[in-house]
N, C-alpha and C. Protein backbone atom coordinates (compact mmCIF):
# COMPACT_ATOMS: atom_id res chain seq x y z
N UNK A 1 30.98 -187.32 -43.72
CA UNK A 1 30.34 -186.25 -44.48
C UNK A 1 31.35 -185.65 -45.44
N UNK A 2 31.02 -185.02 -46.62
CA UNK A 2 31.88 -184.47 -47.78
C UNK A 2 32.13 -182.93 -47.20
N UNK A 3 33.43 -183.25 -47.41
CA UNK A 3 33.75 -181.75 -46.73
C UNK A 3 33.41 -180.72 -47.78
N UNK A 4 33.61 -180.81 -48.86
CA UNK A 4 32.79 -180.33 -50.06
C UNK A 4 31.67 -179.49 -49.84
N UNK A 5 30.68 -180.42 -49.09
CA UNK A 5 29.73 -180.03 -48.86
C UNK A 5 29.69 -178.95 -47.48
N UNK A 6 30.73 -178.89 -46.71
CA UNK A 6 30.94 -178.18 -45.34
C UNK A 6 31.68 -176.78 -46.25
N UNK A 7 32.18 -177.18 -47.24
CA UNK A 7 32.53 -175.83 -47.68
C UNK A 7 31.81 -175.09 -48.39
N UNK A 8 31.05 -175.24 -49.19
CA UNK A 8 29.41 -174.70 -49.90
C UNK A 8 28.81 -173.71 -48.90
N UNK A 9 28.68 -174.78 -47.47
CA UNK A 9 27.77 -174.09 -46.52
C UNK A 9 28.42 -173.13 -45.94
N UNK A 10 29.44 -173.02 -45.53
CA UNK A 10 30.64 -171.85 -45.26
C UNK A 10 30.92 -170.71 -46.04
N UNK A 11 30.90 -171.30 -47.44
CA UNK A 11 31.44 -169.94 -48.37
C UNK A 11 30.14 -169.03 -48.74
N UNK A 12 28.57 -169.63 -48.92
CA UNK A 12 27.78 -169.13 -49.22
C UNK A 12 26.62 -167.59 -48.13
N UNK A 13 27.30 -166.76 -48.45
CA UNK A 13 26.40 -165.48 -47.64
C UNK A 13 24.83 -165.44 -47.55
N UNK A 14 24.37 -164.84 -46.62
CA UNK A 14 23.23 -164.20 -46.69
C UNK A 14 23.49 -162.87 -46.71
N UNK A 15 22.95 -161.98 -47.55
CA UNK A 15 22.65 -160.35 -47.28
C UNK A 15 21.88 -160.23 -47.47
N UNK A 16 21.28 -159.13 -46.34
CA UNK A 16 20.03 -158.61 -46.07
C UNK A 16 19.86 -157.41 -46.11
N UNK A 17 18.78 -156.47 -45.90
CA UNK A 17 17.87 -155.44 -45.49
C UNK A 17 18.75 -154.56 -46.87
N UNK A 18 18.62 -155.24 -48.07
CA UNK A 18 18.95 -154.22 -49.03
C UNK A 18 17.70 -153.52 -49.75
N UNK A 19 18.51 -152.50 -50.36
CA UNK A 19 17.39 -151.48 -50.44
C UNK A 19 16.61 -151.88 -51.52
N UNK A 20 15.87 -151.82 -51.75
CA UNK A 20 15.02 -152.13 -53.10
C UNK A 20 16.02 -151.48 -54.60
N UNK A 21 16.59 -150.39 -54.20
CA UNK A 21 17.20 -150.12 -55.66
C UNK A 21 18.53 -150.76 -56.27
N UNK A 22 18.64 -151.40 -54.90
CA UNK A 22 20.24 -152.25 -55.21
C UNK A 22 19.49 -153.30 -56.25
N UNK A 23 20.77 -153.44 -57.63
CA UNK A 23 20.25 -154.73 -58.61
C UNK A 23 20.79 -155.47 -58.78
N UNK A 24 20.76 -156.90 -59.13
CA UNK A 24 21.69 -158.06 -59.40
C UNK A 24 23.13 -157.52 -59.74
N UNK A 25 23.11 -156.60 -60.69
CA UNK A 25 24.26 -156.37 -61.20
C UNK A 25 25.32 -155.53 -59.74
N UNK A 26 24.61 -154.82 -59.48
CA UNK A 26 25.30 -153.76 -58.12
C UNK A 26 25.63 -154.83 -57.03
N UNK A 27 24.79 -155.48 -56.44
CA UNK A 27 25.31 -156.26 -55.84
C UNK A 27 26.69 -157.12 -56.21
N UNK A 28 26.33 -157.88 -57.03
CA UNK A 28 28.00 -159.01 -57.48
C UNK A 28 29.17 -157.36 -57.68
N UNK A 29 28.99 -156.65 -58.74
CA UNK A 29 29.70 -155.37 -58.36
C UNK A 29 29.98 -155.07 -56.71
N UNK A 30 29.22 -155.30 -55.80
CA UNK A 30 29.91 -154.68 -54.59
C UNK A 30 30.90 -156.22 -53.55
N UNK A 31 30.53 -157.17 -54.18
CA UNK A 31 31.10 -158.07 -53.16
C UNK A 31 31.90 -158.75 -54.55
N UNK A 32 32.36 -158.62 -55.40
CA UNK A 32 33.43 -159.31 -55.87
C UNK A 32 34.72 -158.96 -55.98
N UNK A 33 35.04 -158.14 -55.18
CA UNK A 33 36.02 -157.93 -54.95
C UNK A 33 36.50 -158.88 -53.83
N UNK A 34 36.22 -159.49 -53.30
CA UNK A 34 36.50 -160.12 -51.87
C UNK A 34 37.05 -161.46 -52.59
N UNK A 35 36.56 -161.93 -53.58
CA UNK A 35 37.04 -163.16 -54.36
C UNK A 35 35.90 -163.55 -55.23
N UNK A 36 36.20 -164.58 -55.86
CA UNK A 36 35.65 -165.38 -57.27
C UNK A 36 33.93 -165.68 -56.62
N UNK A 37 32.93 -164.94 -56.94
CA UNK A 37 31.39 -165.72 -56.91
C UNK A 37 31.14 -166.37 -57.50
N UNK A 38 30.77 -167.68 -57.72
CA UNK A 38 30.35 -168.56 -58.40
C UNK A 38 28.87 -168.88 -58.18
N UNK A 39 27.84 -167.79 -57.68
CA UNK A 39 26.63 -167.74 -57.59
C UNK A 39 26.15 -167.27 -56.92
N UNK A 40 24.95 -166.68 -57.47
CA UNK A 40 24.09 -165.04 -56.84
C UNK A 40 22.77 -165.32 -56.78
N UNK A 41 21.90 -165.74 -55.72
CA UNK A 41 20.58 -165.69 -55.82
C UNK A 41 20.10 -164.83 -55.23
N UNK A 42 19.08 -163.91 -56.05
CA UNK A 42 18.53 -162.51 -55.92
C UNK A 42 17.09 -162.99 -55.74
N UNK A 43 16.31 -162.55 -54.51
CA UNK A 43 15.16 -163.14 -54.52
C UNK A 43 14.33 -161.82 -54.86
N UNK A 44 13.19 -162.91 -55.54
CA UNK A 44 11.92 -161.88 -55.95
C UNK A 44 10.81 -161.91 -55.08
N UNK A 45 9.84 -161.11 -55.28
CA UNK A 45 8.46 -161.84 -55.37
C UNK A 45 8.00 -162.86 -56.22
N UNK A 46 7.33 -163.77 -56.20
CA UNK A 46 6.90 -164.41 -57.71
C UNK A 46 5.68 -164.64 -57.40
N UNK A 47 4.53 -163.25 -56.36
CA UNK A 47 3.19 -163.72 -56.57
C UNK A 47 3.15 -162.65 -55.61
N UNK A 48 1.84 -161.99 -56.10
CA UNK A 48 1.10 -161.08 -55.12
C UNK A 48 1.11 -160.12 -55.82
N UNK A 49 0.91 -158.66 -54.89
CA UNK A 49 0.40 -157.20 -55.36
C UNK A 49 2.37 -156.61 -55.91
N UNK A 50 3.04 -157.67 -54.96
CA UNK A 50 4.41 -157.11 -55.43
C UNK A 50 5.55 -158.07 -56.65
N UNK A 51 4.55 -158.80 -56.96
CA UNK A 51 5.32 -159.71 -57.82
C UNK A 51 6.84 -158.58 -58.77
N UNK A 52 7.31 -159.33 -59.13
CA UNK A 52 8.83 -158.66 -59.38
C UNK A 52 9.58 -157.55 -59.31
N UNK A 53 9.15 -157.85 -57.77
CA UNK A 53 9.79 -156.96 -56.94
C UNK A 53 10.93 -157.57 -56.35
N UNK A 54 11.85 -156.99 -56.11
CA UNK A 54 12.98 -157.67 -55.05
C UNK A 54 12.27 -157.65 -53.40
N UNK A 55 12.78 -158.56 -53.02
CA UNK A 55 12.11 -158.74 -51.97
C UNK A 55 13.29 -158.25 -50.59
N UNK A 56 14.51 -157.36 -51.02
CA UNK A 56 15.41 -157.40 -50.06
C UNK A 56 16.77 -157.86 -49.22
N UNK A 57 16.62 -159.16 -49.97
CA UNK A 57 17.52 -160.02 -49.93
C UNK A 57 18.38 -160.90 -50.71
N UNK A 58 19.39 -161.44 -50.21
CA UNK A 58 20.07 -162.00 -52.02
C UNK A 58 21.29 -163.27 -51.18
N UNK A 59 21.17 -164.31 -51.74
CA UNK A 59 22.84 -165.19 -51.35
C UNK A 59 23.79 -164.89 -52.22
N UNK A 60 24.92 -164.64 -51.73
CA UNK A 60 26.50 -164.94 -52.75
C UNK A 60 26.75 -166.27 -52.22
N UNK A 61 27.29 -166.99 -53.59
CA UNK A 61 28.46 -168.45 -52.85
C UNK A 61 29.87 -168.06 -53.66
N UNK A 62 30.53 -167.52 -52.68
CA UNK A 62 32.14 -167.33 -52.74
C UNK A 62 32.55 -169.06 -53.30
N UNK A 63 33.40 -169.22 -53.95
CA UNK A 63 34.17 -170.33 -54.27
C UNK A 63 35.55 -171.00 -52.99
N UNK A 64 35.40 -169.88 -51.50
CA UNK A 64 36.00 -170.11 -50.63
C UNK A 64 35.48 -170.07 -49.49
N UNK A 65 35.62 -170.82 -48.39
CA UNK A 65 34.92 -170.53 -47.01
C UNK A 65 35.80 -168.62 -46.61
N UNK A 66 37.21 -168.40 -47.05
CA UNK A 66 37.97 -167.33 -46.26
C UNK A 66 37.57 -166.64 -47.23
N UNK A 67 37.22 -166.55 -48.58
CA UNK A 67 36.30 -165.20 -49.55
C UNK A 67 35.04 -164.75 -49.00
N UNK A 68 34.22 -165.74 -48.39
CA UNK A 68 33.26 -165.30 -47.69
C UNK A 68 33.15 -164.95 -46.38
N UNK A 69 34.08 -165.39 -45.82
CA UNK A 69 34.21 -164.48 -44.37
C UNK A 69 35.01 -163.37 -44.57
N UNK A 70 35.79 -163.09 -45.55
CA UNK A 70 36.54 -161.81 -45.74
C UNK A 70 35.73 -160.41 -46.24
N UNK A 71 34.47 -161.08 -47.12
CA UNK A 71 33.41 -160.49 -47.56
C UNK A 71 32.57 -160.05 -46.53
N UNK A 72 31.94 -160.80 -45.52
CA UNK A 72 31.41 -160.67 -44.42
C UNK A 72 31.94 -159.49 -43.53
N UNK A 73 33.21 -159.80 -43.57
CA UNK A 73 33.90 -159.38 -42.24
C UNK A 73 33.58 -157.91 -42.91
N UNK A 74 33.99 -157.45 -44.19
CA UNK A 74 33.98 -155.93 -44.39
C UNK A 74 33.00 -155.06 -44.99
N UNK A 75 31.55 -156.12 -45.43
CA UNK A 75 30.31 -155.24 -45.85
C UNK A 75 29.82 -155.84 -44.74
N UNK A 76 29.45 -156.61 -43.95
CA UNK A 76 28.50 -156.59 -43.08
C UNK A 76 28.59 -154.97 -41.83
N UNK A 77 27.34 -153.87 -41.94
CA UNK A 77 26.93 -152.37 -41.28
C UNK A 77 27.11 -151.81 -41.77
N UNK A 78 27.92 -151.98 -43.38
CA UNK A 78 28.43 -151.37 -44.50
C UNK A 78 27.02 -150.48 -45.24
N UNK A 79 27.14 -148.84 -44.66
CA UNK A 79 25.92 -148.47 -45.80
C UNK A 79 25.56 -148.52 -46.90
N UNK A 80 24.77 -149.07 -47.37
CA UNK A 80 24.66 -148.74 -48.85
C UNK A 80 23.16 -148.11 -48.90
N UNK A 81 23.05 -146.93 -50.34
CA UNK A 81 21.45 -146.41 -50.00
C UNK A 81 21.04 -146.24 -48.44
N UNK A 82 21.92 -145.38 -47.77
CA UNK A 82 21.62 -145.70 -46.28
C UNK A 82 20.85 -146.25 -45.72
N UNK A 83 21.47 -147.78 -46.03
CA UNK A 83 20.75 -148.71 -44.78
C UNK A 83 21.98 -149.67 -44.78
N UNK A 84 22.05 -149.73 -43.59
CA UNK A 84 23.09 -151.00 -43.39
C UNK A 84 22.96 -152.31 -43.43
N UNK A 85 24.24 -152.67 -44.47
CA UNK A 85 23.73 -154.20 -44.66
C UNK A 85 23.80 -155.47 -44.11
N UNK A 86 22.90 -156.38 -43.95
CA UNK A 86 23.10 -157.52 -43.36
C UNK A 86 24.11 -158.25 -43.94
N UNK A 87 24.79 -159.13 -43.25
CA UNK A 87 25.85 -159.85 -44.24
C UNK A 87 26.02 -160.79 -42.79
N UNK A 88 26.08 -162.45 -43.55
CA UNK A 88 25.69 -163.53 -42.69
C UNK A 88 26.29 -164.61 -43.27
N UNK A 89 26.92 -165.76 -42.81
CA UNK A 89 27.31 -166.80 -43.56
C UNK A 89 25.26 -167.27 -43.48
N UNK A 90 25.45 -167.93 -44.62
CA UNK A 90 23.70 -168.55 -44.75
C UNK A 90 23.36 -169.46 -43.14
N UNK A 91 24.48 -170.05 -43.17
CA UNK A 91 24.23 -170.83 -42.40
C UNK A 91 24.14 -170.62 -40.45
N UNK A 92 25.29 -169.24 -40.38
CA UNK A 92 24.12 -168.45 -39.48
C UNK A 92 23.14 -167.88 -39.12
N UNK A 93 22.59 -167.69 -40.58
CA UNK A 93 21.52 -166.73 -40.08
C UNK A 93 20.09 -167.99 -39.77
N UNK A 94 20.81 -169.34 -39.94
CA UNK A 94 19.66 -170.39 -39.74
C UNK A 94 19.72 -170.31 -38.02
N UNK A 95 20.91 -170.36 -37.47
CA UNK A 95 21.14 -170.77 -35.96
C UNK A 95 20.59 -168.87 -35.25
N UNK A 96 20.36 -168.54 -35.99
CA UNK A 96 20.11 -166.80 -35.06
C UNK A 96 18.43 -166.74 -35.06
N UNK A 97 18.04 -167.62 -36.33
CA UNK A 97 16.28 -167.87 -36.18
C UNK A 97 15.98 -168.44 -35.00
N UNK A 98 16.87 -169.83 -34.75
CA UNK A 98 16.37 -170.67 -34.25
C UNK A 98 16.66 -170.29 -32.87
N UNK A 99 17.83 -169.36 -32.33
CA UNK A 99 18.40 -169.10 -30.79
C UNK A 99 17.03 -167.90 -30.47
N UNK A 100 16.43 -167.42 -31.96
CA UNK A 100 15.51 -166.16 -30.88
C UNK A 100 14.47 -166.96 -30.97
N UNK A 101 13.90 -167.91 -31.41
CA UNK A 101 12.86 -168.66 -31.08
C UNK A 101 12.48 -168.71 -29.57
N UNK A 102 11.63 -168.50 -29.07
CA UNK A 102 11.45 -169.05 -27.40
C UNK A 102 11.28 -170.50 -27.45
N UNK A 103 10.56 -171.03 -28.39
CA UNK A 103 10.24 -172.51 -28.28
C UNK A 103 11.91 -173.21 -28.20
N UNK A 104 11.78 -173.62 -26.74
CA UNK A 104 13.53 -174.66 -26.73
C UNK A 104 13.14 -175.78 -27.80
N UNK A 105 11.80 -176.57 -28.07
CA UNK A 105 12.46 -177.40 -28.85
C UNK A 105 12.52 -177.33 -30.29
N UNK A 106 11.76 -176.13 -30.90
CA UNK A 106 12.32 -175.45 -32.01
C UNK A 106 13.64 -175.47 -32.36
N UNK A 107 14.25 -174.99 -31.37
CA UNK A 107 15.66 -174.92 -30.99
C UNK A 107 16.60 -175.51 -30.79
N UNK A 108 16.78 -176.51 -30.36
CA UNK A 108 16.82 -178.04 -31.11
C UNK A 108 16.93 -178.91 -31.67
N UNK A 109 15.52 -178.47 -32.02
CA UNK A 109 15.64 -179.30 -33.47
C UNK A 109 16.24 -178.61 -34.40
N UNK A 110 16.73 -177.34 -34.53
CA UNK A 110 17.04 -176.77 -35.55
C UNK A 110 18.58 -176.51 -35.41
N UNK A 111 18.93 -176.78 -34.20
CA UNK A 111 20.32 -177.03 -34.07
C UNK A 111 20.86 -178.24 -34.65
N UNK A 112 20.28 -179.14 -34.39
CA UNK A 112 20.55 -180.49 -34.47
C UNK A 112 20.80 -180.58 -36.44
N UNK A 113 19.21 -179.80 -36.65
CA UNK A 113 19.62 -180.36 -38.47
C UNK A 113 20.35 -179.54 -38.39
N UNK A 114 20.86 -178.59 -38.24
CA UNK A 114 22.28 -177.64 -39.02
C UNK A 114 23.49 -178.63 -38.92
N UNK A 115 23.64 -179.16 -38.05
CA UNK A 115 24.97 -180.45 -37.98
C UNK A 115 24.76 -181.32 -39.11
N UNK A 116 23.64 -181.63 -39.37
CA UNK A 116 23.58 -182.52 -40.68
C UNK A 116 23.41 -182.07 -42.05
N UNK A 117 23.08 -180.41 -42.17
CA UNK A 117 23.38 -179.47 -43.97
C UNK A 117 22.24 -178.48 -43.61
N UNK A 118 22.96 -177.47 -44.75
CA UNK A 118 22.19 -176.25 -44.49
C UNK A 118 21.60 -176.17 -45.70
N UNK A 119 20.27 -177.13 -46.12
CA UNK A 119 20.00 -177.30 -47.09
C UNK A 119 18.56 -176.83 -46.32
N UNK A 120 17.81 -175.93 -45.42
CA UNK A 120 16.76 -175.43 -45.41
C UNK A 120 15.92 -176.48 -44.17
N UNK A 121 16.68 -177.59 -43.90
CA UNK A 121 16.25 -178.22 -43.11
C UNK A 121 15.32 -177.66 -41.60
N UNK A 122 16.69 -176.66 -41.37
CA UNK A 122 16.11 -175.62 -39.74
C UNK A 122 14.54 -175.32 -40.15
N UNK A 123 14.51 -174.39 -41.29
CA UNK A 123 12.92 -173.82 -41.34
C UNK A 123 11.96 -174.70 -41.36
N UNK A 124 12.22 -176.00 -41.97
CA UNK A 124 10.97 -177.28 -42.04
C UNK A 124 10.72 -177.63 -40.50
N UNK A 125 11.79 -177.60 -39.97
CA UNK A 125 11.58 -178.21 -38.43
C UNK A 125 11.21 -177.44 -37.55
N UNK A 126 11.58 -176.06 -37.64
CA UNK A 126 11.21 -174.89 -36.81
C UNK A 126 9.41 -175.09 -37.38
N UNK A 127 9.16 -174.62 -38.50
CA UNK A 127 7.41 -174.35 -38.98
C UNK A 127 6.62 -175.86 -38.13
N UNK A 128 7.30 -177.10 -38.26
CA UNK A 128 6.45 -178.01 -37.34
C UNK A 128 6.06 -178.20 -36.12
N UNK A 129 7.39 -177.73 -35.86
CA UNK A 129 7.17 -177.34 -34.01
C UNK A 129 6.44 -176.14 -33.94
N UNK A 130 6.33 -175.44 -34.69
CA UNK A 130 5.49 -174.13 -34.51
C UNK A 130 3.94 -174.67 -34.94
N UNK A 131 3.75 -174.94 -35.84
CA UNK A 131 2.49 -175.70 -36.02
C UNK A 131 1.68 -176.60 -34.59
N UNK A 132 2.65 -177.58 -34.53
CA UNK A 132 2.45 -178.38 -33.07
C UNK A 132 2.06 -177.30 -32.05
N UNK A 133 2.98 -176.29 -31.49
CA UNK A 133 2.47 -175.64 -30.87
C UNK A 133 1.46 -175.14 -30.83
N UNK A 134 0.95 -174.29 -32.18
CA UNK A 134 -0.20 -174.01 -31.49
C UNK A 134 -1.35 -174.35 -31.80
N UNK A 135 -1.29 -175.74 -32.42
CA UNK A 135 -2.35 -176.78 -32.65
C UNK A 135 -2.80 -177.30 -31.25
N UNK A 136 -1.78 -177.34 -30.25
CA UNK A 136 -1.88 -177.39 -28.98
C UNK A 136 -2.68 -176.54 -28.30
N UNK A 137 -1.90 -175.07 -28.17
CA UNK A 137 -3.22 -174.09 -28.11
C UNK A 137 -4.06 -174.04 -28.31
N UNK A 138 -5.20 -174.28 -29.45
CA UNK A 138 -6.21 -174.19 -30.01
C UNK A 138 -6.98 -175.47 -28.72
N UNK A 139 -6.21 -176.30 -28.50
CA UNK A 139 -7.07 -177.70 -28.21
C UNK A 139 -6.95 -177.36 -26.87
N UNK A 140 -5.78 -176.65 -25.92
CA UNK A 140 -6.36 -176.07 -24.82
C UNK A 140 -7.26 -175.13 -24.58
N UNK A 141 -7.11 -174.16 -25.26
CA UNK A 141 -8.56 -173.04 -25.31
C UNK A 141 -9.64 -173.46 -25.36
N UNK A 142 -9.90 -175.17 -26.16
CA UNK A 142 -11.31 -175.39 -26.17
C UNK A 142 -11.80 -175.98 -25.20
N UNK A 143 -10.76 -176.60 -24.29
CA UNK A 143 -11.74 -177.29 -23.57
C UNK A 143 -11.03 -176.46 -22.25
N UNK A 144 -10.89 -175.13 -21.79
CA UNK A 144 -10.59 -174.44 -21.20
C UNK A 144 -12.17 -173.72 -20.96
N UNK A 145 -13.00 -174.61 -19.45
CA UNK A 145 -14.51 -173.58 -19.61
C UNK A 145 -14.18 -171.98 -18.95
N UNK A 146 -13.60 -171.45 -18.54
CA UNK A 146 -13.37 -169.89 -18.39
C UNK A 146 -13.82 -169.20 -19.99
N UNK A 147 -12.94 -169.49 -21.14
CA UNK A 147 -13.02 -168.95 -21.99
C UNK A 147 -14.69 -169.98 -23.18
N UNK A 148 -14.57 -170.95 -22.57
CA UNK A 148 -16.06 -171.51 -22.95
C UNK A 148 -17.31 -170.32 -22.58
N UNK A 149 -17.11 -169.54 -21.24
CA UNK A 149 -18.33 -168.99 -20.95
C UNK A 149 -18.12 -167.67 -21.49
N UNK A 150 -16.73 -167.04 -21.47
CA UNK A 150 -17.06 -165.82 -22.31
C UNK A 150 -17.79 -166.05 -23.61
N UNK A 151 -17.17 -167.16 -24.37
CA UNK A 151 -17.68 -167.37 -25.82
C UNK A 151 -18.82 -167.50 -25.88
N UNK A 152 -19.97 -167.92 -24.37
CA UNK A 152 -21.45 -168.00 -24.17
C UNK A 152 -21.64 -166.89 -24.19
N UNK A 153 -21.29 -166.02 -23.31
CA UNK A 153 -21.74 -164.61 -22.96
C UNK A 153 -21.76 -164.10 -24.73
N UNK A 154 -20.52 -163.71 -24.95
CA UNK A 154 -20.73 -163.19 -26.67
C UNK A 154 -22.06 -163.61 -27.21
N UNK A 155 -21.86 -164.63 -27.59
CA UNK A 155 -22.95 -165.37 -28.25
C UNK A 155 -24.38 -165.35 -27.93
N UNK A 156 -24.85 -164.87 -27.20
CA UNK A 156 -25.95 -164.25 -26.29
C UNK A 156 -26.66 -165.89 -25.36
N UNK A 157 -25.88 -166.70 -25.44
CA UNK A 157 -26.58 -167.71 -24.33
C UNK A 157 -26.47 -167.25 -23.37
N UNK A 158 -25.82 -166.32 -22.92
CA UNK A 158 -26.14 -166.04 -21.09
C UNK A 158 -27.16 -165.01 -21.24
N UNK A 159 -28.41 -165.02 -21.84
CA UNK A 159 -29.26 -164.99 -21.77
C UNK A 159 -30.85 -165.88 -21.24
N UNK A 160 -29.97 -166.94 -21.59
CA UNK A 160 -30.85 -168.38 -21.94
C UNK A 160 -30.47 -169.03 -20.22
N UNK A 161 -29.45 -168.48 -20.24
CA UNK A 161 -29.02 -169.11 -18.56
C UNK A 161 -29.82 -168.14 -17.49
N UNK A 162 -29.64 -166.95 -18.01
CA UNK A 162 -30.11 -166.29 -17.02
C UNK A 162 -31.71 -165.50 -17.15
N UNK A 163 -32.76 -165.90 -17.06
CA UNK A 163 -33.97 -165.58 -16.94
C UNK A 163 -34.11 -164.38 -16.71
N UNK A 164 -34.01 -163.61 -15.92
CA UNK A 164 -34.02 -162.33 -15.55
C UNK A 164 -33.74 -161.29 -16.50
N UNK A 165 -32.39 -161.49 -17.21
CA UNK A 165 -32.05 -160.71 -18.02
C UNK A 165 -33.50 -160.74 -19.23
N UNK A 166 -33.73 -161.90 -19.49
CA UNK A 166 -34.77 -161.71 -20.45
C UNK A 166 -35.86 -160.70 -20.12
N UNK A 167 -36.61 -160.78 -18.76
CA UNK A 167 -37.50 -160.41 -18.44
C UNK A 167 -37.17 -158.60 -18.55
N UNK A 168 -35.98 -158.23 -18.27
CA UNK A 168 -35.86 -156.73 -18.13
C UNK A 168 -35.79 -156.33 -19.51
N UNK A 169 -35.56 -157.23 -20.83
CA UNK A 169 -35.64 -156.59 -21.75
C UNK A 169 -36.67 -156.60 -22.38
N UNK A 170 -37.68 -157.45 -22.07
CA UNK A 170 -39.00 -157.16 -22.53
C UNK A 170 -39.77 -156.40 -22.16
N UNK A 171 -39.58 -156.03 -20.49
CA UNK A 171 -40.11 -155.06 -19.84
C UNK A 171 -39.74 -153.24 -20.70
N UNK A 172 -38.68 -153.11 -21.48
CA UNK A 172 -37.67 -152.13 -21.78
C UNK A 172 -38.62 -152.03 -23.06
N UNK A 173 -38.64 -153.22 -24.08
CA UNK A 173 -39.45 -153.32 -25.43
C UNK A 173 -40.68 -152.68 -25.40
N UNK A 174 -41.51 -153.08 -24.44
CA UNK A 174 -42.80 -152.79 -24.11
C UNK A 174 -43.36 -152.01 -23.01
């Protein structure tokens, strides 16, 4: 593997839970001091009732794996706009999704692709196993008859099963 590529994934941050008023510019202003950024992705909305809006979050890629842990080490609980900020190598905050997952093989699998790049792989594999799961669910619930007969009862067939009931409500009508 290109170590190249082990250093990208190292030097590049996640920060989080920023405030909506923090801006592209304030941000690189607050973390370049730690060393040289060579790239800032500031995420938006790009659809909905909040379209260009910041959405909270932003990556730095330091040009060093030790610029970005030096960065880390001293804004990450760091207030800003009092709220404290998240600050994450990117590539942990993939393994902290995947450890609170309950699904072990979410977990897993999402360990496993982080050994091979932190190119977004974890979330594709985590959303399938999550899918699987509860595509599973769905197909136990249906042929689960406990919850078959509530869904009768709702539906007013335990009417149709039970004769009696009919008779007291016509008696009630009339």
């Amino acid at each position: 593997m290109d170590s190249r590529f082990d250093d990208k994934c190292e030097s590049r941050l996640y920060i989080g839970n920023l405030d909506l008023r923090i801006t592209e510019a304030s941000l690189i202003k607050m973390f370049s001091p730690f060393g040289k950024i060579v790239s800032e992705d500031f995420m938006w909305h790009t659809r909905g009732p909040k379209r260009g809006e910041p959405r909270g979050y932003a990556f730095v890629q330091f040009n060093t794996k030790e610029e970005a842990k030096l960065a880390k080490e001293k804004m990450h609980g760091k207030l800003v706009c009092c709220r404290p900020l998240v600050v994450r190598l990117a590539s942990e905050k993939n393994l902290m999704e995947a450890a609170n997952n309950s699904n072990s093989a979410i977990a897993e699998a999402s360990k496993s692709s982080l050994t091979g790049s932190c190119s977004g792989q974890v979330n594709r594999s985590a959303k399938i196993a999550a899918i699987k799961k509860k595509l599973k669910a769905m197909e136990e619930e249906s042929h689960n008859p406990k919850k078959q007969k509530q869904a009768d009862t709702i539906s007013g067939r335990e009417h149709l099963k039970n004769p009696s009931s009919i008779n007291d409500n016509e008696q009630r009508t009339h």
